[in-house]
Protein backbone atom coordinates (compact mmCIF):
# COMPACT_ATOMS: atom_id res chain seq x y z
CA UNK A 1 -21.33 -29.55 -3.23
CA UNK A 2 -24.66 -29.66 -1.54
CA UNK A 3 -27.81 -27.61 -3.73
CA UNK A 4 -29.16 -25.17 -1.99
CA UNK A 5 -32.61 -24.54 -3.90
CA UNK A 6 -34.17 -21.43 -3.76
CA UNK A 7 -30.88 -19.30 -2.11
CA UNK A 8 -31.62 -16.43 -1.13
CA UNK A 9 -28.33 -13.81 -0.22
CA UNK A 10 -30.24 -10.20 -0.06
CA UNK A 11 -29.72 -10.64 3.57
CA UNK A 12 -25.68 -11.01 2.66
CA UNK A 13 -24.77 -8.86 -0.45
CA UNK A 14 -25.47 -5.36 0.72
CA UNK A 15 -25.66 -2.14 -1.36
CA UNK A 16 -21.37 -2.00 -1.25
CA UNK A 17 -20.33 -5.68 -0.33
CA UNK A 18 -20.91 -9.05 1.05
CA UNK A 19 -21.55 -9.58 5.28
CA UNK A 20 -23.07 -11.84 7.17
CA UNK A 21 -22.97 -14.47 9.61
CA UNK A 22 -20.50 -17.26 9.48
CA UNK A 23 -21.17 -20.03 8.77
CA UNK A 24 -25.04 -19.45 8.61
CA UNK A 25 -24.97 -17.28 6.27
CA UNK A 26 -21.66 -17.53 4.39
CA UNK A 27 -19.94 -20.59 4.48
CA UNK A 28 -16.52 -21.94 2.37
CA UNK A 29 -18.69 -23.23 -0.05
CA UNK A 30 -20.51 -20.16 -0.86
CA UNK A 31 -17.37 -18.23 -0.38
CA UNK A 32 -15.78 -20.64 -3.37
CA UNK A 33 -18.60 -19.54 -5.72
CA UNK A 34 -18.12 -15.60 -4.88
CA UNK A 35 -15.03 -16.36 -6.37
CA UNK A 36 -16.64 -18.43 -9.46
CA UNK A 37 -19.36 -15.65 -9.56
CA UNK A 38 -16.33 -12.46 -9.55
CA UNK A 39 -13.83 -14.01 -12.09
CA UNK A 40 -16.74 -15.07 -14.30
CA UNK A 41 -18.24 -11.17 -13.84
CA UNK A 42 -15.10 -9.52 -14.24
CA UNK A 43 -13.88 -11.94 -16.57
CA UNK A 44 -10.53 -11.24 -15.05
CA UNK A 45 -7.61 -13.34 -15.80
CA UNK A 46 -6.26 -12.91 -12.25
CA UNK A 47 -7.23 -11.11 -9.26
CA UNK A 48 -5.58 -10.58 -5.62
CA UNK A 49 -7.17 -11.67 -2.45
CA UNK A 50 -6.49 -10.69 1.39
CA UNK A 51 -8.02 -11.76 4.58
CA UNK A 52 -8.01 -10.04 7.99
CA UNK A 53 -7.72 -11.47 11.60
CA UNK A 54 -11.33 -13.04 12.02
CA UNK A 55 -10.44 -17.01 12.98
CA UNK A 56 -12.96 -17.67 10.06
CA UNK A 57 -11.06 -15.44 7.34
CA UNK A 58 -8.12 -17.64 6.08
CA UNK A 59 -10.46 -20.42 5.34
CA UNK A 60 -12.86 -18.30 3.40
CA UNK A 61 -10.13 -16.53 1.83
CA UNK A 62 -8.64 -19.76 0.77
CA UNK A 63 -12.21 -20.97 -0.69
CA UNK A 64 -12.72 -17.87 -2.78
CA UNK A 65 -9.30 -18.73 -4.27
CA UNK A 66 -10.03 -22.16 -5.38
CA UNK A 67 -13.26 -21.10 -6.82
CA UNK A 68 -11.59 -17.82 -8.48
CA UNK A 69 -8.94 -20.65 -9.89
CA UNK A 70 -12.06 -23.20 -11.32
CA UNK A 71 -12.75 -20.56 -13.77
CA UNK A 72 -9.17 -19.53 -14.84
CA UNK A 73 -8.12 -17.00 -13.25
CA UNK A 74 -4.21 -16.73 -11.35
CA UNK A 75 -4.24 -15.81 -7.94
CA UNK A 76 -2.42 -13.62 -6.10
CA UNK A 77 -2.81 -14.50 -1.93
CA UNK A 78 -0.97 -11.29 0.29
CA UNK A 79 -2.66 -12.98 2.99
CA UNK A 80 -2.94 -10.96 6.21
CA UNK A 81 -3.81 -7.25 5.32
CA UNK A 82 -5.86 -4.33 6.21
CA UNK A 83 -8.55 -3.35 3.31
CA UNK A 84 -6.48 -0.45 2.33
CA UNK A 85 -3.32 -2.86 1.99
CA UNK A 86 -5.36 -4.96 -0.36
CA UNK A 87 -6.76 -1.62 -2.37
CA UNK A 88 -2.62 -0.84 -2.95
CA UNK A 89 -2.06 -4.35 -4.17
CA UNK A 90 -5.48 -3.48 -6.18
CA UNK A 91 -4.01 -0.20 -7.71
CA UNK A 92 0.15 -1.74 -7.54
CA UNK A 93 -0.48 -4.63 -9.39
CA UNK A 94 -3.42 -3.59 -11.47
CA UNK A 95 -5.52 -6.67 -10.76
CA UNK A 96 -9.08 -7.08 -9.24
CA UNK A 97 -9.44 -8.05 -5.49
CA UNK A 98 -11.09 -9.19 -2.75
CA UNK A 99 -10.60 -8.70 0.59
CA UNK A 100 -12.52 -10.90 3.23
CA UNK A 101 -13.38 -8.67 6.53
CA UNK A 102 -16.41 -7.62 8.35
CA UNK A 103 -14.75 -4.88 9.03
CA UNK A 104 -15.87 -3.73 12.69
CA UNK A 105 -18.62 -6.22 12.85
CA UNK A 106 -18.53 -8.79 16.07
CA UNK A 107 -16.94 -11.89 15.70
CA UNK A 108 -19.30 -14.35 14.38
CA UNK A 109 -19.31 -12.17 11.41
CA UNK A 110 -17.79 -11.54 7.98
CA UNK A 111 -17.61 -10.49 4.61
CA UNK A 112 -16.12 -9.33 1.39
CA UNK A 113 -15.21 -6.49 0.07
CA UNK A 114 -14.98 -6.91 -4.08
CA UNK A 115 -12.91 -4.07 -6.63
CA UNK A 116 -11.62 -3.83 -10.07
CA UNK A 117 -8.57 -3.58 -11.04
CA UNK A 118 -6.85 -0.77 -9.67
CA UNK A 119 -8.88 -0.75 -6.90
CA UNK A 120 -12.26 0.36 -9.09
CA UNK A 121 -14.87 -0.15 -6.68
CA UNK A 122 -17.86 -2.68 -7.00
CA UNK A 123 -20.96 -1.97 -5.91
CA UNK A 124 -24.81 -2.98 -6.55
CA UNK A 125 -24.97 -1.48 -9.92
CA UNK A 126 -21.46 -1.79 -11.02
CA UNK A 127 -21.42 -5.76 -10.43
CA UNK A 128 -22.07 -7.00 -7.02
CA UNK A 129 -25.96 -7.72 -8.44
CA UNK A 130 -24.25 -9.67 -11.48
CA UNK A 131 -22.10 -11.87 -8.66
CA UNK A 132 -24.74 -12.47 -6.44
CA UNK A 133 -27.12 -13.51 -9.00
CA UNK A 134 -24.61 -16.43 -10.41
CA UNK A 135 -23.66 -17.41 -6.76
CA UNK A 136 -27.58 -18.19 -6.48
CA UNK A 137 -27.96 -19.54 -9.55
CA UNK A 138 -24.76 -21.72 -9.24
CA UNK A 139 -25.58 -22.97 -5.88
CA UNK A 140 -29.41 -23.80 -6.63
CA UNK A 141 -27.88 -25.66 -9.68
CA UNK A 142 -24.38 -27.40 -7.66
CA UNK A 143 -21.55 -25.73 -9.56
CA UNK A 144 -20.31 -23.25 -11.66
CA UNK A 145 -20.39 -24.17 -15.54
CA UNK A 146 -17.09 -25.74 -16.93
CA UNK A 147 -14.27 -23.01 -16.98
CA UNK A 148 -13.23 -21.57 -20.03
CA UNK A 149 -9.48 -21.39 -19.28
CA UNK A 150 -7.36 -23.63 -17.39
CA UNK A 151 -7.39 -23.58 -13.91
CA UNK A 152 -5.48 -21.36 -12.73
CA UNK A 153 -2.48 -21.16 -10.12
CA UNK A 154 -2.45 -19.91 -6.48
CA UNK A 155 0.76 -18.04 -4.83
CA UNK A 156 1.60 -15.83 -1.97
CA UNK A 157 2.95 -12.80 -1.82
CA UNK A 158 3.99 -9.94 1.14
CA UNK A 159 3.28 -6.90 -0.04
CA UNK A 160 3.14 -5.03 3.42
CA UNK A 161 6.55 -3.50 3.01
CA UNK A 162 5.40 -2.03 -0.94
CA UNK A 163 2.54 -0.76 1.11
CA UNK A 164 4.01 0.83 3.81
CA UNK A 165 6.99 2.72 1.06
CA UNK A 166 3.80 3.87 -1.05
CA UNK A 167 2.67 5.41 2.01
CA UNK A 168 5.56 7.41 2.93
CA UNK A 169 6.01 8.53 0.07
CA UNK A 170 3.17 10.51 0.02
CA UNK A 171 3.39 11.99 2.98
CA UNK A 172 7.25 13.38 4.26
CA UNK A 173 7.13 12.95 8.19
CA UNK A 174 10.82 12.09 8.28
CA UNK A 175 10.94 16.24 9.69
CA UNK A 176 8.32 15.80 12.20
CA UNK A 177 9.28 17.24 15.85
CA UNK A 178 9.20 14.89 18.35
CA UNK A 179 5.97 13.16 19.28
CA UNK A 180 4.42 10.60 21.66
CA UNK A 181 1.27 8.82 19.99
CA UNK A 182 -1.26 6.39 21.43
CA UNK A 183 -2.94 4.04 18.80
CA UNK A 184 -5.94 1.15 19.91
CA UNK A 185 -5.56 -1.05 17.01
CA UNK A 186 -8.30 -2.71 18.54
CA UNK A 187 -6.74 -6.41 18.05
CA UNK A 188 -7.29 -5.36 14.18
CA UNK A 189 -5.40 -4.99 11.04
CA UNK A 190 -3.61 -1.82 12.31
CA UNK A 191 -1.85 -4.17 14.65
CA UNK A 192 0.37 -5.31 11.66
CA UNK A 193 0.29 -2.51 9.35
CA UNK A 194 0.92 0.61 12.02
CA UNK A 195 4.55 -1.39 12.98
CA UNK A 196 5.93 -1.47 9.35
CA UNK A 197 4.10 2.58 8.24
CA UNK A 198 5.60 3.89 11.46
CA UNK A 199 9.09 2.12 12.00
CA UNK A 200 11.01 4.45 10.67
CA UNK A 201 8.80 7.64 11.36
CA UNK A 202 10.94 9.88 14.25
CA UNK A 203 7.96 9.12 17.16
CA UNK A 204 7.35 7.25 19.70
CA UNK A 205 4.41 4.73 19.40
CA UNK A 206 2.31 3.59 22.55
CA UNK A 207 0.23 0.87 21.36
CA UNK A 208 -2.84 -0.42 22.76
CA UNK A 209 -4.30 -4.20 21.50
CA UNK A 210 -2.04 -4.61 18.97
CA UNK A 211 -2.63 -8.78 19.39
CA UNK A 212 -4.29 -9.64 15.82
CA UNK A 213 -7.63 -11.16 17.23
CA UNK A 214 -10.34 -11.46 15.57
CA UNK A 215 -12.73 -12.52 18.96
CA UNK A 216 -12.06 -9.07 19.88
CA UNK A 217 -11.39 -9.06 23.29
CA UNK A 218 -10.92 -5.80 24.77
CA UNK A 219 -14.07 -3.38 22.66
CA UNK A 220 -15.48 -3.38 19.32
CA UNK A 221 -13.26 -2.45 16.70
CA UNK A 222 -15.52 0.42 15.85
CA UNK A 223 -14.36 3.58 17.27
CA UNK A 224 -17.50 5.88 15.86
CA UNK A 225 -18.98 4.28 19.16
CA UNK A 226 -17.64 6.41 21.63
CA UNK A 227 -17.37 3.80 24.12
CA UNK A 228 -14.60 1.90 22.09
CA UNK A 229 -12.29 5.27 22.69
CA UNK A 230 -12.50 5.13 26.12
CA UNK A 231 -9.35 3.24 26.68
CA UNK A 232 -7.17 5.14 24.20
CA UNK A 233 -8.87 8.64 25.95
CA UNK A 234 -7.32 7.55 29.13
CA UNK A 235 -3.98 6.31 27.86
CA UNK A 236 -3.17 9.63 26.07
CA UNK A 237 -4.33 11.72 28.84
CA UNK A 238 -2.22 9.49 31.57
CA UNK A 239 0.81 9.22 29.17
CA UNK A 240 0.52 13.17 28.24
CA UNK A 241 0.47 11.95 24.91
CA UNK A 242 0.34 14.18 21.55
CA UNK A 243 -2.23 12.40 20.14
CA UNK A 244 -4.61 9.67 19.72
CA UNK A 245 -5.21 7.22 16.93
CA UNK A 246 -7.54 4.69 16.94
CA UNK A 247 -8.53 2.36 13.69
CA UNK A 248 -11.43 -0.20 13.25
CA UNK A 249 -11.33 -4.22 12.69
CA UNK A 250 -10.33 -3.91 9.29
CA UNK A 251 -7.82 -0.56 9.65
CA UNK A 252 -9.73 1.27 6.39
CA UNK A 253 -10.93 4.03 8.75
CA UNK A 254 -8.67 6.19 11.20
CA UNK A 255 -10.40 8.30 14.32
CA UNK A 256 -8.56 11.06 15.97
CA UNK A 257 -8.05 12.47 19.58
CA UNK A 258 -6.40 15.26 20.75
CA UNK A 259 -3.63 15.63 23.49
CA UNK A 260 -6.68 16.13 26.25
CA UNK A 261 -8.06 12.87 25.33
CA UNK A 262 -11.14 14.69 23.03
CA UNK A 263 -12.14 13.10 20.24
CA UNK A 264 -11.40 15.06 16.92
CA UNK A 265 -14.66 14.98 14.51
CA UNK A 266 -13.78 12.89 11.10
CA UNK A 267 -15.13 16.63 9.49
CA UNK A 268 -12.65 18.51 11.36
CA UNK A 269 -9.88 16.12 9.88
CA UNK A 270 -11.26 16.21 6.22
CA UNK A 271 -11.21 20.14 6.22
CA UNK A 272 -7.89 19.58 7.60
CA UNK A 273 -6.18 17.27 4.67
CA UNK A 274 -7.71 19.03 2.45
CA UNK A 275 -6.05 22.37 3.05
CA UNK A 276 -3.18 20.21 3.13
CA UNK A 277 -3.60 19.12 -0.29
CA UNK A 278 -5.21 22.03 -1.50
CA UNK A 279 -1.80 23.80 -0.86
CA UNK A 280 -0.09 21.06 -3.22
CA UNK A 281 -2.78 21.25 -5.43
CA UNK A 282 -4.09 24.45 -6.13
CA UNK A 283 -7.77 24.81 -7.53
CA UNK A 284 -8.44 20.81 -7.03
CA UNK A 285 -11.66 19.79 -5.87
CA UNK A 286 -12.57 18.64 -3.22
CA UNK A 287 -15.30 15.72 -2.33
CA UNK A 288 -17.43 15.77 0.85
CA UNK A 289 -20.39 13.68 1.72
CA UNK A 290 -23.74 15.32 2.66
CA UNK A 291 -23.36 14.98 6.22
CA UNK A 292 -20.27 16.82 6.69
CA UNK A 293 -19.89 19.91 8.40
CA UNK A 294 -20.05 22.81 6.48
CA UNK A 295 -16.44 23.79 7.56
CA UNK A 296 -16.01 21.35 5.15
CA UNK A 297 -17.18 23.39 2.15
CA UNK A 298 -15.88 26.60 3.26
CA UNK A 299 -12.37 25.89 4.37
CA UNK A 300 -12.49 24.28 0.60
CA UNK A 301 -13.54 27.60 -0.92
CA UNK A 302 -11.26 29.95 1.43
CA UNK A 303 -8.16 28.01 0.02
CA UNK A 304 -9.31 28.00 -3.81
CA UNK A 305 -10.43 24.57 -4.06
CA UNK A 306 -13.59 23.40 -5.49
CA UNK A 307 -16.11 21.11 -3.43
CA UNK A 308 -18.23 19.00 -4.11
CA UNK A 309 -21.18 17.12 -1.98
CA UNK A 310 -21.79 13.72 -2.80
CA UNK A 311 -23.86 10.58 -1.35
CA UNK A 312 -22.97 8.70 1.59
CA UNK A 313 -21.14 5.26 0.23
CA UNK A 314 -17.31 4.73 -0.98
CA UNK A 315 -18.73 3.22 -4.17
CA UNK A 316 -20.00 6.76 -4.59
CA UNK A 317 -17.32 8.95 -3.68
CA UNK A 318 -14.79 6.59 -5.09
CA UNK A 319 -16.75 6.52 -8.65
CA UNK A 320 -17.00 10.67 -8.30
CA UNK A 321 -13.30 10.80 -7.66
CA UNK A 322 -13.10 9.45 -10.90
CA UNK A 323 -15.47 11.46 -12.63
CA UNK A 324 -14.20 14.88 -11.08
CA UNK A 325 -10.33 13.95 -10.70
CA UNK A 326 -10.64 14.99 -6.72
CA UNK A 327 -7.33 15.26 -5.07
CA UNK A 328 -9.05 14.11 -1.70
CA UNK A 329 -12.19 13.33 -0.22
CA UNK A 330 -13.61 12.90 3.21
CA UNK A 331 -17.00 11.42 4.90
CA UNK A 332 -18.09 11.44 8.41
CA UNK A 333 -17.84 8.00 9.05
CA UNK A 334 -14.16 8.35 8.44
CA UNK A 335 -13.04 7.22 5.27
CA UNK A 336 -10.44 9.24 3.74
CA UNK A 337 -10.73 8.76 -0.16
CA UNK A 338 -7.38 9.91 -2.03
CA UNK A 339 -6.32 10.30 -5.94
CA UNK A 340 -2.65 9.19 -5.17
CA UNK A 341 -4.38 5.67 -3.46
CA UNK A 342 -5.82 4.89 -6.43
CA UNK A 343 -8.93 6.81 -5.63
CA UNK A 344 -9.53 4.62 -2.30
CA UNK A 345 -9.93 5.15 1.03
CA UNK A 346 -7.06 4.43 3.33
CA UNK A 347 -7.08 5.26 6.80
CA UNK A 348 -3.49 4.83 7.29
CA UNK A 349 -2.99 7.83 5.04
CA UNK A 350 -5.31 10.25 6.79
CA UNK A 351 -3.28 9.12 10.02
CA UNK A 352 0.00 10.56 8.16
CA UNK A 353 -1.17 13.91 7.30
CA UNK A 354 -2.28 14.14 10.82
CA UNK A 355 1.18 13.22 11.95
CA UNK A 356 2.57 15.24 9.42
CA UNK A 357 0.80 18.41 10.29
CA UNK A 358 0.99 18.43 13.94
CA UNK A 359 5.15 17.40 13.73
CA UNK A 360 5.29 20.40 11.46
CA UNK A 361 4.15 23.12 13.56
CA UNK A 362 4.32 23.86 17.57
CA UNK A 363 0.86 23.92 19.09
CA UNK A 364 -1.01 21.19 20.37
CA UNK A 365 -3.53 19.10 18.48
CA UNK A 366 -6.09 20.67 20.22
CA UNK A 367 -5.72 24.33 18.81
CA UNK A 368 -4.39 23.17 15.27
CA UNK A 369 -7.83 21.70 14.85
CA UNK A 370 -10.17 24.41 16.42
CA UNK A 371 -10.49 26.36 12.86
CA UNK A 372 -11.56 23.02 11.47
CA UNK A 373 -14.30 23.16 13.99
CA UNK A 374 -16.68 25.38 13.42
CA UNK A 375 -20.07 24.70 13.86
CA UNK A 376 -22.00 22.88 16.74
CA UNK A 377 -23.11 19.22 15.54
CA UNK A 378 -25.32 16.59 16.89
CA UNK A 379 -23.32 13.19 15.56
CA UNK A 380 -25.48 10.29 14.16
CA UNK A 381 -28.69 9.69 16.36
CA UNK A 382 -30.28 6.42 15.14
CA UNK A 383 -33.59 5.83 15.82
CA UNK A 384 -36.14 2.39 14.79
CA UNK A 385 -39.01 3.30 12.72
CA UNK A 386 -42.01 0.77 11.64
CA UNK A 387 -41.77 2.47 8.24
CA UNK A 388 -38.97 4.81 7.17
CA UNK A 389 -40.85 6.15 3.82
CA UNK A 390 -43.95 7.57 6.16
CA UNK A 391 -41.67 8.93 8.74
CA UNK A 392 -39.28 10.37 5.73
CA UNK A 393 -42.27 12.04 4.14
CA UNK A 394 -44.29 13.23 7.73
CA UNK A 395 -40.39 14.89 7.81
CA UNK A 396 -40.46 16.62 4.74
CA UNK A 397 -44.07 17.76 4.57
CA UNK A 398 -43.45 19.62 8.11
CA UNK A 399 -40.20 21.70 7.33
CA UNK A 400 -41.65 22.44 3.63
CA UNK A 401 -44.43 24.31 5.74
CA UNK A 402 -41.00 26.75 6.99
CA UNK A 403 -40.74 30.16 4.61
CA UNK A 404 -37.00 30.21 3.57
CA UNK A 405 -35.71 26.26 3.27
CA UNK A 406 -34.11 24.62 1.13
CA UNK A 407 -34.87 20.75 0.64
CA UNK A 408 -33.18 18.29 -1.71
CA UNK A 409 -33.31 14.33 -1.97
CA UNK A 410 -29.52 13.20 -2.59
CA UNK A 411 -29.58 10.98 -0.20
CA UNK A 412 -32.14 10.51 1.98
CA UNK A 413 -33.65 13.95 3.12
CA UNK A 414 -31.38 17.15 3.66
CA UNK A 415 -33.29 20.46 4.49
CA UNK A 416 -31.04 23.43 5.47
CA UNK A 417 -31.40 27.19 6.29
CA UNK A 418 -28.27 29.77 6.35
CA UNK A 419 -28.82 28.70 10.43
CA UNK A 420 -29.01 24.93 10.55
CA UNK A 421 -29.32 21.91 8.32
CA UNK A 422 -30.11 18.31 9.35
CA UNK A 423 -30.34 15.17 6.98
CA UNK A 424 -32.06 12.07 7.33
CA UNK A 425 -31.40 8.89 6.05
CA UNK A 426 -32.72 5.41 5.77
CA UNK A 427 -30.36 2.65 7.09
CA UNK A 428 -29.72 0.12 4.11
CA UNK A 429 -29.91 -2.71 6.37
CA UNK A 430 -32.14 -2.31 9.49
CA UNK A 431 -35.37 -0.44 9.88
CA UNK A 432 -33.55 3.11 11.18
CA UNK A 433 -33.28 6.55 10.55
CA UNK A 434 -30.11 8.03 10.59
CA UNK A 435 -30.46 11.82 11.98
CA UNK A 436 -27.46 14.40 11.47
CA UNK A 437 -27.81 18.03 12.44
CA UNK A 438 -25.31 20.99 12.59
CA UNK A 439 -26.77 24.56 13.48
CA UNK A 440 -24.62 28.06 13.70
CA UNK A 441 -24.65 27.94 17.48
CA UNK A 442 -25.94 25.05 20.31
CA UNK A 443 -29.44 26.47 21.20
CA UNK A 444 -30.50 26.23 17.09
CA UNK A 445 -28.80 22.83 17.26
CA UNK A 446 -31.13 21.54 20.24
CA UNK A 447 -34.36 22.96 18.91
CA UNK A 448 -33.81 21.45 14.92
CA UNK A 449 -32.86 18.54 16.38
CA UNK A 450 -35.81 17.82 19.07
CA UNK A 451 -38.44 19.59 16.74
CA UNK A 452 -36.95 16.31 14.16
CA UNK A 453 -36.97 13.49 16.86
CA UNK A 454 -40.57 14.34 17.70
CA UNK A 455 -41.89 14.08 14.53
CA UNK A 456 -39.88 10.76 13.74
CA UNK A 457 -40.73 9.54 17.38
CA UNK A 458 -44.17 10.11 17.86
């Protein structure tokens, strides 16, 4: 193992995992002491690991599994899986994991994505520091310190079909009317876990880039850019299609269109599960980031349910679903966080309840949805700053000025009136702003949002 003096990896372990470029900035030998650096953290005795379709992930995956083996610990390969596949085997088998994806990141990229046992997450201050400070040390040094235990053994195991029965047992769509859906896998994950979740479900599937392909030929496996929809927009509209799924690289995250092709906000869903579950669960509360609509909040109230608002991050929500016992919880970005997954986000899940409460009733998509859709909202506007702190503060000084607002510093800047609210947030990684706004009708939503651009812009 070559030294690498002075390492450096605060470009690579970010504020909920590890991403970078490959192999420039994570390699197999770096990837081997991750594993080192997480058994020795942990000080787990075995852990499960799972890799997506990236050409550089079984490789990597491989590596973190000799190095989690150096120090001890058994491991547990299910090889091929989407994150929230790995989470189950997380929460199933009650063993750490890692799952190596950079999620809807091009190519050339990738990453891990580090949990406790039963899918706990792990996060800057709940031990990603700790690992990334041994990998450095380790690799300034050339290797880990002699293992305490044994080294430890490696198997395989499928645990797709486990997955897939957990799944359906959550959700009953064995009733569902008939239904024709489109789903752009976008040569991810979802191209091997939508076949086994849906083979026995009473609809009809059109898929679109189901090919496992990591080079990711057809879009980016992000759909929150709306030009990765535009394929699966067309195909539902053209195949008069009930609906529209569409999942990113590493299938954690499920986006929504209606029958007309329209894309269904990730708010408008998470108001929807959650009077789905509220109805099971009477009086349960209810998580919601700070930049979801505030249909959110209030379809949460109407139906008995308590919310609450937390930061933007699934180490936070997933560490308040523990503290509060939340039956559910939604972001914007579309992660679906739920108690019965262990407390983890699972796209696949959200895409049931969809399923399940369309089949369940006549209308289309389209008008199920519109009383989750309340409010007029701008979507994420990014924009590059020299220096977020000056523009964050130039922000707040201005509206502070306004009689009758309400400012508070969660997460980033949020400063609302009964008419409009906007946050803004500093990217963890690049030198943006992240702008979201949602006013009671269009015209206050075009005003907030330009009188917030130009004082961010100027």
């Amino acid at each position: 193992m070559n030294d690498r003096p002075g390492l450096d990896l605060s470009a690579v372990v970010k504020a909920y995992d590890v991403r970078g470029l490959v192999p420039d900035q994570l390699d197999e030998e770096l990837a081997g002491l991750f594993g080192a650096a997480f058994v020795e953290t942990t000080g787990a005795g075995a852990i499960v690991t799972g890799h997506d379709m990236r050409p550089s992930s079984p490789a990597l995956a491989r590596a973190f599994a000799r190095g989690a083996a150096g120090q001890g610990a058994d491991v547990t390969e299910i090889g091929l899986c989407s994150t929230d596949e790995l989470y189950f085997a997380s929460g199933a088998l009650h063993l750490p994991g890692a799952m190596f994806t950079a999620s809807h990141n091009p190519a050339r990229y990738n990453g891990i994505k580090l949990c406790r046992a039963g899918a706990a997450p792990i996060g800057q201050d709940t031990g990603l520091q700790a690992v990334r400070t041994l990998v450095e040390r380790w690799a300034s040094g050339g290797r880990p310190p002699a293992a305490r235990r044994p080294t430890g053994s490696v198997t395989q195991r499928d645990m797709l079909a486990d997955y897939a029965a957990h799944l359906l047992n959550l959700v009953d769509v064995r009733a569902v009317r008939p239904l024709r859906i489109v789903v752009d896998a976008g040569n991810g994950m979802s191209g091997l876990t939508v076949p086994a979740v849906f083979r026995d479900v009473p609809v009809e599937i059109v898929p679109l880039y189901f090919e496992l392909d990591g080079t990711f030929p057809h879009h980016e496996a992000n759909p929150l850019d709306p030009a990765n929809i535009v394929d699966l927009r067309r195909v539902v509209r053209e195949t008069r299609a009930d609906l529209g799924l569409a999942f990113d690289g590493d299938a954690d995250r499920c986006f929504v269109v209606d029958e007309r092709g329209e894309a269904v906000t990730p708010s408008a869903i998470t108001a929807l599960i959650a009077a789905r579950l509220l109805a099971d669960h009477p009086g349960s509360t209810v998580l919601h980031n700070l930049i979801t609509s505030r249909t959110v909040p209030e379809v949460v109230r109407e139906l008995g349910g308590v919310p609450v608002r937390t930061r933007v991050g699934h180490s936070f929500i997933k560490a308040e679903m523990t503290r509060t016992g939340a039956v559910f919880g939604g972001e914007h970005s579309a992660h679906y966080y739920f108690r019965d997954f262990y407390n983890a986000d699972t796209g696949m899940l959200a895409a049931l309840h969809v399923v399940a409460a369309l089949g369940s009733q006549p209308e289309p998509l389209s008008h199920l949805i519109e009383r989750y859709q309340r409010h007029p909202a701008s979507g994420e506007i990014n924009t590059t700053v020299p220096d977020a702190g000056s523009a964050l503060a130039a922000v707040r000084a201005h509206f502070t000025a306004h009689p009758g607002v309400a400012v508070d510093e969660l997460d980033g800047l949020t400063v609302s009136t009964p008419a409009w609210w906007f946050n803004l947030r500093p990217s963890n990684t690049e030198p943006l702003l992240r702008l979201n706004v949602e006013a009671a009708d269009t015209p206050t939503l075009t005003r907030t949002r330009d009188e917030v651009l130009a004082l961010i812009r100027r």
